[in-house]
N, C-alpha and C. Protein backbone atom coordinates (compact mmCIF):
# COMPACT_ATOMS: atom_id res chain seq x y z
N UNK A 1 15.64 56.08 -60.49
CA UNK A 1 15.93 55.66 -61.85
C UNK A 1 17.33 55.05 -61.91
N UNK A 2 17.32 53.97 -62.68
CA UNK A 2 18.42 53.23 -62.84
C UNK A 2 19.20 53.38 -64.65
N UNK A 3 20.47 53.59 -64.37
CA UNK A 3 20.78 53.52 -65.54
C UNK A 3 21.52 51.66 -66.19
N UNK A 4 20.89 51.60 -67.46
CA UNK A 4 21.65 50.24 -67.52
C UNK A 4 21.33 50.30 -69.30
N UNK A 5 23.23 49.44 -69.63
CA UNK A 5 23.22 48.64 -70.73
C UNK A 5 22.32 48.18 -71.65
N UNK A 6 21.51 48.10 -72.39
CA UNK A 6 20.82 47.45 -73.32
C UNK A 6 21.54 47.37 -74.33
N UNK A 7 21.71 46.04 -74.67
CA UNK A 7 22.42 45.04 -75.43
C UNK A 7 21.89 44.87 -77.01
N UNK A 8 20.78 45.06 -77.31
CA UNK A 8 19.63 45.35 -78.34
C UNK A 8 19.93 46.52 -79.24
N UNK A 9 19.63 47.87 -78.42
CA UNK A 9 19.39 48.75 -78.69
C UNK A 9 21.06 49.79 -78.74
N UNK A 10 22.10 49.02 -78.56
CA UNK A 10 23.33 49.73 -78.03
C UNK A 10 23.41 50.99 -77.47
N UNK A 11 22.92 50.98 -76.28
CA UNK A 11 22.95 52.60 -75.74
C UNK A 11 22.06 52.11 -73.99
N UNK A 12 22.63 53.50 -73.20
CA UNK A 12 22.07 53.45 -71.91
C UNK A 12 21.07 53.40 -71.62
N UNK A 13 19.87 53.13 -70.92
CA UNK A 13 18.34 53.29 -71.29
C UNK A 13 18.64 53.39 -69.70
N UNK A 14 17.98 54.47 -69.46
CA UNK A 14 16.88 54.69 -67.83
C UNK A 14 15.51 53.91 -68.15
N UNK A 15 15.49 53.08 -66.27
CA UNK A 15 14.72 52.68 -66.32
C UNK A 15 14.11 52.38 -64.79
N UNK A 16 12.69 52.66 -64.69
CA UNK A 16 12.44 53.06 -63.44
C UNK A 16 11.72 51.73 -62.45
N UNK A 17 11.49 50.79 -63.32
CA UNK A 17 10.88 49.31 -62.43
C UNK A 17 11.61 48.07 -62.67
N UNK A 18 12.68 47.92 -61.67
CA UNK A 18 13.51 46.65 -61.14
C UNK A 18 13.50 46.31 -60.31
N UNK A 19 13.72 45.06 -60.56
CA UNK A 19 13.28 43.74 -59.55
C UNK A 19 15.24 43.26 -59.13
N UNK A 20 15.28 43.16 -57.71
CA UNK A 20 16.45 42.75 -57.47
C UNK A 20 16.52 41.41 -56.98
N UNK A 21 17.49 40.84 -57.72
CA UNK A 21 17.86 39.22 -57.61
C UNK A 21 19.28 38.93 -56.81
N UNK A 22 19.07 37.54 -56.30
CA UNK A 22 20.48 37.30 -55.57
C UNK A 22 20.51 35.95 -56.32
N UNK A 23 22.50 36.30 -57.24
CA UNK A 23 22.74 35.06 -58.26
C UNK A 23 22.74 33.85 -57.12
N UNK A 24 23.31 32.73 -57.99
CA UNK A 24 23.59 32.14 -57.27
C UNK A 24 25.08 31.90 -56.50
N UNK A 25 25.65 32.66 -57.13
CA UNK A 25 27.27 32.84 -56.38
C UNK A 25 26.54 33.88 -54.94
N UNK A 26 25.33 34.22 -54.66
CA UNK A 26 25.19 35.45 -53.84
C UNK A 26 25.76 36.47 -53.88
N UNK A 27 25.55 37.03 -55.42
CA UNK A 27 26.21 38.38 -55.42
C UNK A 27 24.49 39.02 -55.74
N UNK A 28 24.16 40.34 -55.61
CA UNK A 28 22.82 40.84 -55.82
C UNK A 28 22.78 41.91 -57.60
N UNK A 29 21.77 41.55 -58.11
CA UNK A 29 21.99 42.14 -59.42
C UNK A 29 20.32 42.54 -59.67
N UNK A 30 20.34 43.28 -60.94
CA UNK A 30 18.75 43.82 -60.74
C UNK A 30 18.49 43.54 -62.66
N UNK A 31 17.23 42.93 -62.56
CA UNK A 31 16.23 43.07 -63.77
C UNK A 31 15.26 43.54 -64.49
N UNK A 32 15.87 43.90 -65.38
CA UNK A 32 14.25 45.57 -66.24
C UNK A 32 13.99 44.79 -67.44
N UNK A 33 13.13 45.11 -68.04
CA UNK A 33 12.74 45.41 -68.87
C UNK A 33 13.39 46.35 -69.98
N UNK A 34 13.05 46.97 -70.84
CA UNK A 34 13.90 47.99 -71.73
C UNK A 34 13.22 48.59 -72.46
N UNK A 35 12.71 49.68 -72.11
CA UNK A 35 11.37 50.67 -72.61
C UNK A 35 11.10 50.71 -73.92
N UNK A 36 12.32 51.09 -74.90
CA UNK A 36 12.22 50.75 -76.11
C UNK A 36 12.20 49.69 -76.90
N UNK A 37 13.11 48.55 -76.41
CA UNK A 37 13.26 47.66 -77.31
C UNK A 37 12.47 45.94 -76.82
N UNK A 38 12.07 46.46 -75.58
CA UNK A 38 11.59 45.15 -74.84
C UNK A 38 11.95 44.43 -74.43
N UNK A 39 13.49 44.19 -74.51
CA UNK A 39 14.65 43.11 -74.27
C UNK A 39 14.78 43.17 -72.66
N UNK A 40 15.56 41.92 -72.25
CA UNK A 40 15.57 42.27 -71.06
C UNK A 40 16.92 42.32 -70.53
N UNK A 41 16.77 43.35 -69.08
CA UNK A 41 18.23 44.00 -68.97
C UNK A 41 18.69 43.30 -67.82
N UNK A 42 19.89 43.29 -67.14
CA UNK A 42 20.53 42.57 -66.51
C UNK A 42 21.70 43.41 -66.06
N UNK A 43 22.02 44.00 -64.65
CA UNK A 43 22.54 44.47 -64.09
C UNK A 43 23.91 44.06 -62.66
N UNK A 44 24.58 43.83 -62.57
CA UNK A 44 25.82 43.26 -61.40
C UNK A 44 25.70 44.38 -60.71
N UNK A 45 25.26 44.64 -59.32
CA UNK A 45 25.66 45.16 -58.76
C UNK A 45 26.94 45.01 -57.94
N UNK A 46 27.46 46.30 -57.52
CA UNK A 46 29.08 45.84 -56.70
C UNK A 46 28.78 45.44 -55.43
N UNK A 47 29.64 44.59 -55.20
CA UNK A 47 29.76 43.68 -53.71
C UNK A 47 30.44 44.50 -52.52
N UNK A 48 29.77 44.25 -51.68
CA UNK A 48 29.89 44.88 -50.16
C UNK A 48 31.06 43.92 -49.23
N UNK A 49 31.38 43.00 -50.44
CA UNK A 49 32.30 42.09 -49.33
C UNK A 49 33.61 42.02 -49.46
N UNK A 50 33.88 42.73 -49.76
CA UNK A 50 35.89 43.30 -49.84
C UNK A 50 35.22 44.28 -48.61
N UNK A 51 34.72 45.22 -48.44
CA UNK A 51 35.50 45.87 -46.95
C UNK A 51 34.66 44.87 -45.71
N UNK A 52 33.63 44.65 -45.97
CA UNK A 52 33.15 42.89 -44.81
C UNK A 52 35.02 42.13 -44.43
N UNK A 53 35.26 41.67 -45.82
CA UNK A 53 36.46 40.95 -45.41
C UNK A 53 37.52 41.68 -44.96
N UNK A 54 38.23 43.03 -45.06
CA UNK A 54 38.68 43.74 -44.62
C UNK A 54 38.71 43.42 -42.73
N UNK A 55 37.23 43.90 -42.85
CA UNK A 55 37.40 43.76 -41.07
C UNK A 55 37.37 42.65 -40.34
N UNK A 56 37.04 41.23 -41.20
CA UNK A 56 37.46 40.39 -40.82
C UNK A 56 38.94 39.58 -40.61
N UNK A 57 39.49 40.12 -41.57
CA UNK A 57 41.33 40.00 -41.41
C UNK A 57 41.35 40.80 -40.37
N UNK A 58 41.54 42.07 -39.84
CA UNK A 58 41.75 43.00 -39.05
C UNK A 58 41.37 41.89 -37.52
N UNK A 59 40.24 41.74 -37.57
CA UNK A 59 39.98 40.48 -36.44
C UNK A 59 40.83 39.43 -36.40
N UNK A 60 41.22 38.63 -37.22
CA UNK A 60 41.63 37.96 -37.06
C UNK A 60 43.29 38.21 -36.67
N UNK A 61 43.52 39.03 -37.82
CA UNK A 61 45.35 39.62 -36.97
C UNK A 61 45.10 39.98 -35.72
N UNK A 62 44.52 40.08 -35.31
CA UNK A 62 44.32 40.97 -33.48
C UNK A 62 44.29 39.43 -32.66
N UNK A 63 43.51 38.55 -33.03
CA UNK A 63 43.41 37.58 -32.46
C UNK A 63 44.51 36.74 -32.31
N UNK A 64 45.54 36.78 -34.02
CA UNK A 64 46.62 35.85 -34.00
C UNK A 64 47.45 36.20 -33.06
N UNK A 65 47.49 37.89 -32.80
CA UNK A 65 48.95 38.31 -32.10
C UNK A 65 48.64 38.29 -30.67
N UNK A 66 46.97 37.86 -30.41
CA UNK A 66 47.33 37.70 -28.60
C UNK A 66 47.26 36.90 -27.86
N UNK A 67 47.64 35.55 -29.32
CA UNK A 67 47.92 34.12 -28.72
C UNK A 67 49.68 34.56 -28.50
């Protein structure tokens, strides 16, 4: 179960059938339905690519210092 925003109804609504989308910036976010009010919900999930880039700096400083 997912908890999410409904914009309609002002309040959290659980909801148990979402569909996950990738925007077009390629960030991944998920879409419900909204049990009560029918509206539809719209979710951002958080991005995995701050510590991705993390270890890619880390690579790359290793690389700069053994030129």
């Amino acid at each position: 179960m997912v908890t999410i925003y409904c914009l309609k109804c002002r309040k959290k609504v659980e909801v148990e059938d979402t569909t996950e989308v990738v925007m077009k910036n390629g960030r991944k976010a998920l879409t419900a339905k909204c049990p009560e009010c029918g509206g539809k919900l719209f979710r951002i999930l958080p991005s995995v690519k701050k510590e991705e880039n993390k270890e890619v700096e880390k690579e790359m400083d290793s690389f700069d210092k053994s030129k």
